[in-house]
PDB file of N, CA and C in Angstrom:
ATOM      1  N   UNK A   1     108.647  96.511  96.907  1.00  0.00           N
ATOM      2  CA  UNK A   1     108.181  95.223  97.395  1.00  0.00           C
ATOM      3  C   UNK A   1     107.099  95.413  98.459  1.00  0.00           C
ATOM      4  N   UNK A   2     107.116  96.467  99.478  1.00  0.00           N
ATOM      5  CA  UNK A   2     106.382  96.647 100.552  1.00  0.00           C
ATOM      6  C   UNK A   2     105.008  96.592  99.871  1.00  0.00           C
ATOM      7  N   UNK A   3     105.047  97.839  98.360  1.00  0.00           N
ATOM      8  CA  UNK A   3     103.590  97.573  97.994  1.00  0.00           C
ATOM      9  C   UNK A   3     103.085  96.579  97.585  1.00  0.00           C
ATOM     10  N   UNK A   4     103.658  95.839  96.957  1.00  0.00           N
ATOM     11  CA  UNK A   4     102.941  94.306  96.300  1.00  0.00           C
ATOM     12  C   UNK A   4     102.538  94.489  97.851  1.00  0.00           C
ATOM     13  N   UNK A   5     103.086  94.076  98.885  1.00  0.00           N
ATOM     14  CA  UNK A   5     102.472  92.892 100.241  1.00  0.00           C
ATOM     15  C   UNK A   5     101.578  94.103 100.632  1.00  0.00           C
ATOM     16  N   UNK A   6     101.334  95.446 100.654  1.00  0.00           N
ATOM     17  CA  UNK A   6     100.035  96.065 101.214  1.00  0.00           C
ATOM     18  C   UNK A   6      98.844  95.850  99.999  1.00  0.00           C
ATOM     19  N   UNK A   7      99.514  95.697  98.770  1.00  0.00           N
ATOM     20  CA  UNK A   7      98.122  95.376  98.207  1.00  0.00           C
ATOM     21  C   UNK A   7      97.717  93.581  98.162  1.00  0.00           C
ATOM     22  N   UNK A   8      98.461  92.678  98.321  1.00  0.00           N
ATOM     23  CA  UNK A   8      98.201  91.960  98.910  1.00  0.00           C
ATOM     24  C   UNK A   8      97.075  91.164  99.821  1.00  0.00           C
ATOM     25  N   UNK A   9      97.363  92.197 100.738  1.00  0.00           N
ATOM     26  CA  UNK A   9      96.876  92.144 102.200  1.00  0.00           C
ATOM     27  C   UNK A   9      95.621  92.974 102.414  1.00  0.00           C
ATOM     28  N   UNK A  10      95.740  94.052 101.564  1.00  0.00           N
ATOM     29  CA  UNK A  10      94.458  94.742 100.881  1.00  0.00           C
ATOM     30  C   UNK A  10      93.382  94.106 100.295  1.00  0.00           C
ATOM     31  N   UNK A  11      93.984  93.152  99.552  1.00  0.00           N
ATOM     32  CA  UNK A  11      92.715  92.373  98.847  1.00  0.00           C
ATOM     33  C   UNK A  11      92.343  90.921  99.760  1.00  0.00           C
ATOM     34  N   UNK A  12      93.296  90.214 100.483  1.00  0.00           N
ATOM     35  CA  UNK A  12      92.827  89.680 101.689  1.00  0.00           C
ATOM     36  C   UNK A  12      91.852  90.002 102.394  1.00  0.00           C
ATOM     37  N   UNK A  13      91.898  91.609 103.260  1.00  0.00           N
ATOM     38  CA  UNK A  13      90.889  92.058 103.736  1.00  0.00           C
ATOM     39  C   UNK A  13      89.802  92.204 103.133  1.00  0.00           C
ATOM     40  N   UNK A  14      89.192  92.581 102.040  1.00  0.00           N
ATOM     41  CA  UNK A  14      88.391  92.837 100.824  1.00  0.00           C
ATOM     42  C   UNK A  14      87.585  91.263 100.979  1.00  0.00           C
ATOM     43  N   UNK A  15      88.532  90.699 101.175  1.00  0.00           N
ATOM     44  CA  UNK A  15      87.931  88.965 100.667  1.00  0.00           C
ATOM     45  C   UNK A  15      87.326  88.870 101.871  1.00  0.00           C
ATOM     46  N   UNK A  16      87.784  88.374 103.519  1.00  0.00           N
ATOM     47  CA  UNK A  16      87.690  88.541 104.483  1.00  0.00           C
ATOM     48  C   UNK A  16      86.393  89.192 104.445  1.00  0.00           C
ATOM     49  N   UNK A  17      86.475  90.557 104.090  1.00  0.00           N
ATOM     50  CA  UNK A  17      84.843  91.418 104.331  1.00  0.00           C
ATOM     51  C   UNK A  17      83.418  90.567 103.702  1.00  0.00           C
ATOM     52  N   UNK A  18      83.777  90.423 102.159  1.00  0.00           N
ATOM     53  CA  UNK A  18      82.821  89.710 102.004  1.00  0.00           C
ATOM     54  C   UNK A  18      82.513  88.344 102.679  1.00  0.00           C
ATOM     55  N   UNK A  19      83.099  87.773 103.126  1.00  0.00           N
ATOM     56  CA  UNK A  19      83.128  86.655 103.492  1.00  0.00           C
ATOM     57  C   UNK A  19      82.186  86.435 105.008  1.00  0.00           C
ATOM     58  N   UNK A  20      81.870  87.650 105.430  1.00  0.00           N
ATOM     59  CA  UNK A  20      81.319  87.810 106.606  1.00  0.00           C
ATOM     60  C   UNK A  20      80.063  87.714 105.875  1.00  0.00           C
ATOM     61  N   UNK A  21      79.467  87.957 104.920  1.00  0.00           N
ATOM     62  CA  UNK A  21      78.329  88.304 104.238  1.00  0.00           C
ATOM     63  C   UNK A  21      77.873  87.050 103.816  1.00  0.00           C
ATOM     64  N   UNK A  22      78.812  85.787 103.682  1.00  0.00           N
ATOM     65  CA  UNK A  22      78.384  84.787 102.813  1.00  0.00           C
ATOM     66  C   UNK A  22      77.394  84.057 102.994  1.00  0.00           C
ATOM     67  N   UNK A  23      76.166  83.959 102.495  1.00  0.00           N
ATOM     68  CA  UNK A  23      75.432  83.120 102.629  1.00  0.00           C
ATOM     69  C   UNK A  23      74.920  82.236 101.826  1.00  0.00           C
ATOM     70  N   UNK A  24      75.856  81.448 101.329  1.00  0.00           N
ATOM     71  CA  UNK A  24      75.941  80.210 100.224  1.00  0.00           C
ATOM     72  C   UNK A  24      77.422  79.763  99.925  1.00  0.00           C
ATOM     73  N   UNK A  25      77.431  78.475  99.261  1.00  0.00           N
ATOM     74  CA  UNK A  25      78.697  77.782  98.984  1.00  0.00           C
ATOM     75  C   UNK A  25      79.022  78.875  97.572  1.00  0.00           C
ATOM     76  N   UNK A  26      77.828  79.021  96.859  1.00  0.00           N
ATOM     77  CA  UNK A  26      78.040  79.565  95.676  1.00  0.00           C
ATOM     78  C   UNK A  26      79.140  81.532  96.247  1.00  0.00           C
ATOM     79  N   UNK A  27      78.710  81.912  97.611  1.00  0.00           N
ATOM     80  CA  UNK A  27      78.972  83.053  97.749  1.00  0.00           C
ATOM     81  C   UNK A  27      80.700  82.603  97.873  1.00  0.00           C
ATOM     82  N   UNK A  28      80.907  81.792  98.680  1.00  0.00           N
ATOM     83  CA  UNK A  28      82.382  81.334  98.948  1.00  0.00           C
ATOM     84  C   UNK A  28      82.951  81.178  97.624  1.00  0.00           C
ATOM     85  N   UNK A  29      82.517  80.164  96.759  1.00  0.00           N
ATOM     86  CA  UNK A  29      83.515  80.192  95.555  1.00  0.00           C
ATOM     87  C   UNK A  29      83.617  81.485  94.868  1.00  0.00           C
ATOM     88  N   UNK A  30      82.762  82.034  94.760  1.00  0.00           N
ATOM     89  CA  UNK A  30      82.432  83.370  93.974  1.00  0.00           C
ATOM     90  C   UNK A  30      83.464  84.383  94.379  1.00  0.00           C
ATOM     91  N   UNK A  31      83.795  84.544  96.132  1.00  0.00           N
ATOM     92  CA  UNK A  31      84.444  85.447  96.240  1.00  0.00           C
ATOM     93  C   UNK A  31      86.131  84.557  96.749  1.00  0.00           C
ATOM     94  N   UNK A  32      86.366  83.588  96.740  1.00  0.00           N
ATOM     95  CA  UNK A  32      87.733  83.317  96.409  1.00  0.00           C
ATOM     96  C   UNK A  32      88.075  82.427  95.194  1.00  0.00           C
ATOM     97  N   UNK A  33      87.169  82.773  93.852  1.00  0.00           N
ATOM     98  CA  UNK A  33      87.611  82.216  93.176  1.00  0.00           C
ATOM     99  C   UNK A  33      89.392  81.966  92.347  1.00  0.00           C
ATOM    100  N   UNK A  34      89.353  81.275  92.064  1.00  0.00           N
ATOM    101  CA  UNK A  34      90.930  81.090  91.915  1.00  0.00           C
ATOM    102  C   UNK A  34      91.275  80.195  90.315  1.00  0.00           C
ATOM    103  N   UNK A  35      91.998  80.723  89.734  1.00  0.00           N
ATOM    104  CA  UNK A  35      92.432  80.134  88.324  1.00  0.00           C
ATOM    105  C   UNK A  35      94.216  79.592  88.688  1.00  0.00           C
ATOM    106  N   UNK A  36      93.639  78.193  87.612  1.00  0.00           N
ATOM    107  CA  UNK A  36      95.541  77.627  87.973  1.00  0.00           C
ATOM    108  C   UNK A  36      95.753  76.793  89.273  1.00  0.00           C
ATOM    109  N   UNK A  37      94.259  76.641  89.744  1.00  0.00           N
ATOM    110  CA  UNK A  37      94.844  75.291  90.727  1.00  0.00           C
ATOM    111  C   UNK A  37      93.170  74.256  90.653  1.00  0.00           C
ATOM    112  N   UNK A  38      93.710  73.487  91.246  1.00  0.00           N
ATOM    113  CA  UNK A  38      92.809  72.306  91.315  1.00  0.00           C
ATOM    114  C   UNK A  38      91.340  72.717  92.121  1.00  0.00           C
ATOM    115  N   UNK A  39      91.791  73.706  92.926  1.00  0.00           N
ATOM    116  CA  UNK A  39      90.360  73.616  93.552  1.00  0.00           C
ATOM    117  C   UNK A  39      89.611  75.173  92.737  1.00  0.00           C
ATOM    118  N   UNK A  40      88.156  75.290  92.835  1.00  0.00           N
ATOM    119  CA  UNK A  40      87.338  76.140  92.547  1.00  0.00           C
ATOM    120  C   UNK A  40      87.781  77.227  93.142  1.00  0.00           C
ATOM    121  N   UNK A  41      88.019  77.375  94.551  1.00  0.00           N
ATOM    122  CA  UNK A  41      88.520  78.352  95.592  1.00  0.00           C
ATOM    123  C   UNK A  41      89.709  78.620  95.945  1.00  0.00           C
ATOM    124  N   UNK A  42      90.456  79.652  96.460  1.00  0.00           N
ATOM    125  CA  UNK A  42      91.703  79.541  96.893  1.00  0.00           C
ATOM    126  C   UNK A  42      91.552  80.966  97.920  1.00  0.00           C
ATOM    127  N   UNK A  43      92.566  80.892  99.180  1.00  0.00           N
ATOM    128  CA  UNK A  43      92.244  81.643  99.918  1.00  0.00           C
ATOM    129  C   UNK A  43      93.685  81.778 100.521  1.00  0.00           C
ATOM    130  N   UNK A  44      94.219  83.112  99.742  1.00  0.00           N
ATOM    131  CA  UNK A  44      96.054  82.910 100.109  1.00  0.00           C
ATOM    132  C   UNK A  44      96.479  83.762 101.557  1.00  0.00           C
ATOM    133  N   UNK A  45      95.149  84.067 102.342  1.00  0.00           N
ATOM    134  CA  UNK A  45      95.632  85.119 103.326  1.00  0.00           C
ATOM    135  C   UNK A  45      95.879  83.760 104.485  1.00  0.00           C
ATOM    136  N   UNK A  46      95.994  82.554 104.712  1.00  0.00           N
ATOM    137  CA  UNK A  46      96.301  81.646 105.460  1.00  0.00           C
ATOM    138  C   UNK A  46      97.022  82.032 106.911  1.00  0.00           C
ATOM    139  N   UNK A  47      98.142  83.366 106.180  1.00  0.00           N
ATOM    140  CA  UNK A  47      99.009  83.360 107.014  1.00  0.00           C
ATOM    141  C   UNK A  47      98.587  84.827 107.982  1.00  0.00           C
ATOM    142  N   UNK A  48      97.612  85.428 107.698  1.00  0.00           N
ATOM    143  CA  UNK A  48      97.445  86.659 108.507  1.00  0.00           C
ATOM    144  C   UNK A  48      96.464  86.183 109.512  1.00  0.00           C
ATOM    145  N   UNK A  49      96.247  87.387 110.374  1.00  0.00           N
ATOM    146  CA  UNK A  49      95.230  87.544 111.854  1.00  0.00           C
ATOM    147  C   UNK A  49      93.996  86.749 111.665  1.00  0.00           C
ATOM    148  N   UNK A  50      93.478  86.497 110.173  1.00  0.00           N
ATOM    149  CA  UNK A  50      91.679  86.391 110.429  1.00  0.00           C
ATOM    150  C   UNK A  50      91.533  85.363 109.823  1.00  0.00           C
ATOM    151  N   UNK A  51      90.875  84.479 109.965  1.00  0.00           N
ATOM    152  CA  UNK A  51      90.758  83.002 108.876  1.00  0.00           C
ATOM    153  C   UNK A  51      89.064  83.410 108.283  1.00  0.00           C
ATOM    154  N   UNK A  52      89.425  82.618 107.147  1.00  0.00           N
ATOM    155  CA  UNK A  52      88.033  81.916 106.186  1.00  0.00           C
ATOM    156  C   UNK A  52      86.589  81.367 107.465  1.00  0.00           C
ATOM    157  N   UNK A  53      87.605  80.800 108.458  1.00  0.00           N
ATOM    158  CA  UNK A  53      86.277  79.816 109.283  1.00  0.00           C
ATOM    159  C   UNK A  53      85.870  81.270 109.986  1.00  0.00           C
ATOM    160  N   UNK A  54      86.247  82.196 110.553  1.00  0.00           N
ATOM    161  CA  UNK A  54      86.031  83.140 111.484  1.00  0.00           C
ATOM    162  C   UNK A  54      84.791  84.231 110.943  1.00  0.00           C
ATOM    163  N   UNK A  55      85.657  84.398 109.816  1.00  0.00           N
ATOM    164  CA  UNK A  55      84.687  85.539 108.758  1.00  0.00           C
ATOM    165  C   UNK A  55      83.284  84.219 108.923  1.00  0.00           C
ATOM    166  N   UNK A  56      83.318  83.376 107.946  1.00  0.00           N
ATOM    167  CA  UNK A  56      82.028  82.614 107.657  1.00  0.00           C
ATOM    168  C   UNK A  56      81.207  82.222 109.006  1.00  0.00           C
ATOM    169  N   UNK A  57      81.680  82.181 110.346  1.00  0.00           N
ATOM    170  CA  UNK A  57      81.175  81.962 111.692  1.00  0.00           C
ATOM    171  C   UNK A  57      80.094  83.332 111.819  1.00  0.00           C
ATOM    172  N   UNK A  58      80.766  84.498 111.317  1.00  0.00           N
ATOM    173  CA  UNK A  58      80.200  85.827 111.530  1.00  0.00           C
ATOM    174  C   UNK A  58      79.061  85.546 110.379  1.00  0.00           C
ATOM    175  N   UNK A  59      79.167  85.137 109.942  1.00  0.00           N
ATOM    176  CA  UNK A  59      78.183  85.101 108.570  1.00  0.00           C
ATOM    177  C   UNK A  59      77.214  84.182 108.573  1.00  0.00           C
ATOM    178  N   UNK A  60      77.169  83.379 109.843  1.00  0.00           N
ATOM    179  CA  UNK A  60      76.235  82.206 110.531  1.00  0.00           C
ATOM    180  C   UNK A  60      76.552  80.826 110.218  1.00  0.00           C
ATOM    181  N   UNK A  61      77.742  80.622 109.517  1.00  0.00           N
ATOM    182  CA  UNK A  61      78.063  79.643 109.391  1.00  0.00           C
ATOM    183  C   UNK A  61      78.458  78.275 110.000  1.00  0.00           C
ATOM    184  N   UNK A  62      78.194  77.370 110.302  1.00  0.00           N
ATOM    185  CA  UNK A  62      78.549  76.144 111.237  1.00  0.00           C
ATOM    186  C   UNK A  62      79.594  75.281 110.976  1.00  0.00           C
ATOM    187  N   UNK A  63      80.749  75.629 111.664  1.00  0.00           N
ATOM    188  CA  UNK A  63      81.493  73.816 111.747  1.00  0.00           C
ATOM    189  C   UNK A  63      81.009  72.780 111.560  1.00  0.00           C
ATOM    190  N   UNK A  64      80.941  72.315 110.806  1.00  0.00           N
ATOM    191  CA  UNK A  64      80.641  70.267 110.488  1.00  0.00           C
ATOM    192  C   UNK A  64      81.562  69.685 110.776  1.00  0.00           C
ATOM    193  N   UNK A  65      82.954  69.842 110.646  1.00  0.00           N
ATOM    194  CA  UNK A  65      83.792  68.414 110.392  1.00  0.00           C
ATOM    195  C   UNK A  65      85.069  69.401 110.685  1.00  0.00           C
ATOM    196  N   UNK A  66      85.652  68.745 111.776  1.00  0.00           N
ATOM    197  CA  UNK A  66      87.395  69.449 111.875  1.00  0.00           C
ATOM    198  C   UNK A  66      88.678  68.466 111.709  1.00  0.00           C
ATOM    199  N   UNK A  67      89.609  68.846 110.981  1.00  0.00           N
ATOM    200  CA  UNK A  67      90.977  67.553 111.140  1.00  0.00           C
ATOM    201  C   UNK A  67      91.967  68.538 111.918  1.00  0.00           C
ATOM    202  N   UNK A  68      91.976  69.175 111.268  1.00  0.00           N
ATOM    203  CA  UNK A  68      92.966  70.300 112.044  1.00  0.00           C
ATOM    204  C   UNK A  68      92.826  71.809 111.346  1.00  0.00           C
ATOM    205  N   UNK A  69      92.967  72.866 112.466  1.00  0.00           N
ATOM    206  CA  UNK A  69      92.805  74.528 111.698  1.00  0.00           C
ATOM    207  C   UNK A  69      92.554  74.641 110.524  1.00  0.00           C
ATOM    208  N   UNK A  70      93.343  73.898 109.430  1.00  0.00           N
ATOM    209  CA  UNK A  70      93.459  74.286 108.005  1.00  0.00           C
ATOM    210  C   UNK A  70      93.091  73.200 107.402  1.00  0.00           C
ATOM    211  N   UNK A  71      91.891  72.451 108.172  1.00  0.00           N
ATOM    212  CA  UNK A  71      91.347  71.059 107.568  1.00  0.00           C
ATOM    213  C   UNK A  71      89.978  71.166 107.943  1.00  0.00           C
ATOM    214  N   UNK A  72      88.802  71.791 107.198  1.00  0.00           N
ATOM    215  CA  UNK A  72      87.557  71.566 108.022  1.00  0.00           C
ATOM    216  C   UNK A  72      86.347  71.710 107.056  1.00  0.00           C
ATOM    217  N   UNK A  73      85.012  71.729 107.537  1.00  0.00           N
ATOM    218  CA  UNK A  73      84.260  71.494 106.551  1.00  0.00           C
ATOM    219  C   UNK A  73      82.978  72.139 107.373  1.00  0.00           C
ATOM    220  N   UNK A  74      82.336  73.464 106.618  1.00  0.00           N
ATOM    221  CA  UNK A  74      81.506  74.208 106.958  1.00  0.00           C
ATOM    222  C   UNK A  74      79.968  74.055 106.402  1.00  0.00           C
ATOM    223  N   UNK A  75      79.003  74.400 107.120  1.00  0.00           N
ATOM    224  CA  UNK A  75      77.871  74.596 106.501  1.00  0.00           C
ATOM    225  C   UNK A  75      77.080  76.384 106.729  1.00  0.00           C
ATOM    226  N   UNK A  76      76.680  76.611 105.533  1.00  0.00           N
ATOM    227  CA  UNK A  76      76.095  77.771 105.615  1.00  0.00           C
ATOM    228  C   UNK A  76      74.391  77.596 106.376  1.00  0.00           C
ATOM    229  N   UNK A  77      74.089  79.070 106.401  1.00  0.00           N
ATOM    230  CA  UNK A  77      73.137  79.052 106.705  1.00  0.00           C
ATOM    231  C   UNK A  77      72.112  78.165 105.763  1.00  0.00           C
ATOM    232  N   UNK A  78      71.745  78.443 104.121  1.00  0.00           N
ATOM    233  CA  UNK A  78      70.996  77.712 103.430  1.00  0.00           C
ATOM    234  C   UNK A  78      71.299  76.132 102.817  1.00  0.00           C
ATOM    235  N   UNK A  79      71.812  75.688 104.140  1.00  0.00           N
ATOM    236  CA  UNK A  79      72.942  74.069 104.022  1.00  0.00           C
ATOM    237  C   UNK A  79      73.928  73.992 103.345  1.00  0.00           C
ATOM    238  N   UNK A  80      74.032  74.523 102.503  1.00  0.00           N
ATOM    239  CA  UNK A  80      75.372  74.459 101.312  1.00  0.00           C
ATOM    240  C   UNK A  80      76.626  74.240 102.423  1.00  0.00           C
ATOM    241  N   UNK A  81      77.310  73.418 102.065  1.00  0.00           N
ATOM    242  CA  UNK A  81      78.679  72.923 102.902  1.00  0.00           C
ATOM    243  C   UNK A  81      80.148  73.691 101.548  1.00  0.00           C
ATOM    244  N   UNK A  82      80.984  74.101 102.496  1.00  0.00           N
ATOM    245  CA  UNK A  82      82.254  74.215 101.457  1.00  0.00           C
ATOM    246  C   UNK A  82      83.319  73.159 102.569  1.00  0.00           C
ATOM    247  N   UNK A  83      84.634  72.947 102.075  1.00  0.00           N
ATOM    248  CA  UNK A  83      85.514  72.133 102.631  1.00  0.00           C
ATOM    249  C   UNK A  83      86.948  73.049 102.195  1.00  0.00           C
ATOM    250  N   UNK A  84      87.879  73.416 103.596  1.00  0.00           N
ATOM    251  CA  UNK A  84      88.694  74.291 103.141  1.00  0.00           C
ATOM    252  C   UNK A  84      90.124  73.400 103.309  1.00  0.00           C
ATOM    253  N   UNK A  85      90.845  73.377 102.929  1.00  0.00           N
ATOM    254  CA  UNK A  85      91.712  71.965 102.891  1.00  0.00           C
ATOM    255  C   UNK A  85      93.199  72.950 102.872  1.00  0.00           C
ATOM    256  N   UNK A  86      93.667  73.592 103.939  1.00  0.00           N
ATOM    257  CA  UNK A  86      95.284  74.475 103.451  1.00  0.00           C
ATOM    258  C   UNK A  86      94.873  75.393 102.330  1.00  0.00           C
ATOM    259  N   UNK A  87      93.828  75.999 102.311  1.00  0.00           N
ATOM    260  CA  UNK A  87      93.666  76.932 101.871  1.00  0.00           C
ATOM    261  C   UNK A  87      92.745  77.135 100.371  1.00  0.00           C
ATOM    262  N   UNK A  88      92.805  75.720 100.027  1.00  0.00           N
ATOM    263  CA  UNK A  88      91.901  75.535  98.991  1.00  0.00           C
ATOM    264  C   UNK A  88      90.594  75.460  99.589  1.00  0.00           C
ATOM    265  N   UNK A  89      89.295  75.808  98.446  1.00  0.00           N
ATOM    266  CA  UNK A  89      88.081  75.701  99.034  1.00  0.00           C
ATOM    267  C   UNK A  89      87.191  74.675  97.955  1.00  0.00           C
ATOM    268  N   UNK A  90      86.771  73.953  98.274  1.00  0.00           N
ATOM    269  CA  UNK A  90      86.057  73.025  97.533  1.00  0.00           C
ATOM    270  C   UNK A  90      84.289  72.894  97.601  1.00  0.00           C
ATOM    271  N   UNK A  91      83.578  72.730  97.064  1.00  0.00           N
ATOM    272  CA  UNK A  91      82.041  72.899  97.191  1.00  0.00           C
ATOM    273  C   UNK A  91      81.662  71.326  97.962  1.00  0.00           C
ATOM    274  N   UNK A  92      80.808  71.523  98.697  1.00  0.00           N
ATOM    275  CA  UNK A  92      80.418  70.152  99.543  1.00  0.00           C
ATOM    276  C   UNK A  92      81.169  69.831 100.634  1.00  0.00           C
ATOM    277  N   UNK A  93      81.052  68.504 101.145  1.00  0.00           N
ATOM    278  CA  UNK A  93      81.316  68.124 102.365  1.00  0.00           C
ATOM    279  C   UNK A  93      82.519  67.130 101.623  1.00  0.00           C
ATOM    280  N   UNK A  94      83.683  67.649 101.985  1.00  0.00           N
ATOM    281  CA  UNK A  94      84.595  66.968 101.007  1.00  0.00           C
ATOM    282  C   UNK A  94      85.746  65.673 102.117  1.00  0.00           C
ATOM    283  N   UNK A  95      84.785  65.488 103.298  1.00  0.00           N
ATOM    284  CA  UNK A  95      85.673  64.753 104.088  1.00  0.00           C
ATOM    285  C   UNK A  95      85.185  63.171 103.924  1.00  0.00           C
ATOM    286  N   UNK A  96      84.437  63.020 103.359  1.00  0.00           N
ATOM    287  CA  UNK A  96      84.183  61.648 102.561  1.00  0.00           C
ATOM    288  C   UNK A  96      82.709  61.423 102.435  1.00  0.00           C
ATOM    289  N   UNK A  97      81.922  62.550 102.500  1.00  0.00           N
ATOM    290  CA  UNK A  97      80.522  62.436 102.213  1.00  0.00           C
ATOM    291  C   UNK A  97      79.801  62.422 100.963  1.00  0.00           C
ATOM    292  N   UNK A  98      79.940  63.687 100.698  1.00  0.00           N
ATOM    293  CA  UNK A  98      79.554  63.654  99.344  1.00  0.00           C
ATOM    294  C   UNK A  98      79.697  64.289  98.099  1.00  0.00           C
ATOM    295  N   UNK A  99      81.195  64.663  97.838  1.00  0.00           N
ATOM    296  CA  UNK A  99      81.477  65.607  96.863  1.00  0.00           C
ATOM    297  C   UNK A  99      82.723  64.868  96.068  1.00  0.00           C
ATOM    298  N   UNK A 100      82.975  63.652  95.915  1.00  0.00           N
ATOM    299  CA  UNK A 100      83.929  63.076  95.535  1.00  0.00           C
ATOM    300  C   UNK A 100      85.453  62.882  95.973  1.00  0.00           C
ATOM    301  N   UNK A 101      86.267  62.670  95.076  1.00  0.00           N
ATOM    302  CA  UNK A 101      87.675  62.803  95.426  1.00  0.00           C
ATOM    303  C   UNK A 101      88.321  64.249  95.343  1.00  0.00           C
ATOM    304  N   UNK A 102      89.247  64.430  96.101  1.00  0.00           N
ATOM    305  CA  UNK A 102      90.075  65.254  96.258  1.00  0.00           C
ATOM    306  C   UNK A 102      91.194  65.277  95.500  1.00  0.00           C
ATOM    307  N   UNK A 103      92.045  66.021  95.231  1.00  0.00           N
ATOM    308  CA  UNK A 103      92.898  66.136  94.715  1.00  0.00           C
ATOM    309  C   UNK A 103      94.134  65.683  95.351  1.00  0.00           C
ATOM    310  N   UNK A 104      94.399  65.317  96.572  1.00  0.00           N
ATOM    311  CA  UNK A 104      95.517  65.313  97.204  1.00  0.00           C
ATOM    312  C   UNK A 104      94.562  64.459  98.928  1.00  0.00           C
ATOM    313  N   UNK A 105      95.131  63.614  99.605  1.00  0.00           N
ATOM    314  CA  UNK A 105      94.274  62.955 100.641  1.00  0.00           C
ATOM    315  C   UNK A 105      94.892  64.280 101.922  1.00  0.00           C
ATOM    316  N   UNK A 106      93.590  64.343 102.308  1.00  0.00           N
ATOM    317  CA  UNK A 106      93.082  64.586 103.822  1.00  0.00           C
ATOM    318  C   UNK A 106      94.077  64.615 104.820  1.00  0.00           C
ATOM    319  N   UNK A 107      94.531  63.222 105.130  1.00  0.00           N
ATOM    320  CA  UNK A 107      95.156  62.705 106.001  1.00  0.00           C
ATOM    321  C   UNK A 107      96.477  63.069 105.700  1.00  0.00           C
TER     322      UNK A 107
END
């Protein structure tokens, strides 16, 4: 069992790394893409040391829009916005601007 959770946590970090690099919405979906859920993105390391917003901050990325830690909505350097919602990642500004409905409300 220990190994499942070091490889795990292995590929967390992996994700994490690139993620410092990202410079596009397209780079975010690309590197947490995810099959079997509603959103384009998925980002299951939620629960360790380093978040999605931290890596993408290093990567020049800007806060737009906060609800809470695991509720927020980023812009890259070349404007592209993603919206990370509990861990899902969605393309655009998904807090009621301009990327449609969500799968599940915000609030």
């Amino acid at each position: 069992m220990s190994n499942m959770l070091d490889i795990f946590w292995a590929v967390i970090a992996e994700q994490l790394q690139e993620l410092r690099t990202a410079k596009n919405a397209n780079d975010v979906l690309r590197i947490l893409a995810s099959e079997g859920t509603v959103a384009p993105g998925f980002f299951g390391g939620s629960g360790g040391d380093e978040t999605v917003r931290d890596a993408l901050c290093t990567a020049g990325w800007e806060l737009v829009w906060e609800q809470f830690s695991f509720c927020y909505t980023m812009r890259a350097p070349d404007g592209s916005m993603i919206t990370y919602i509990e861990g899902d990642v969605y393309r655009g500004d998904r807090h009621g601007n301009d990327a449609g409905p969500i799968s599940r409300p915000v609030n």
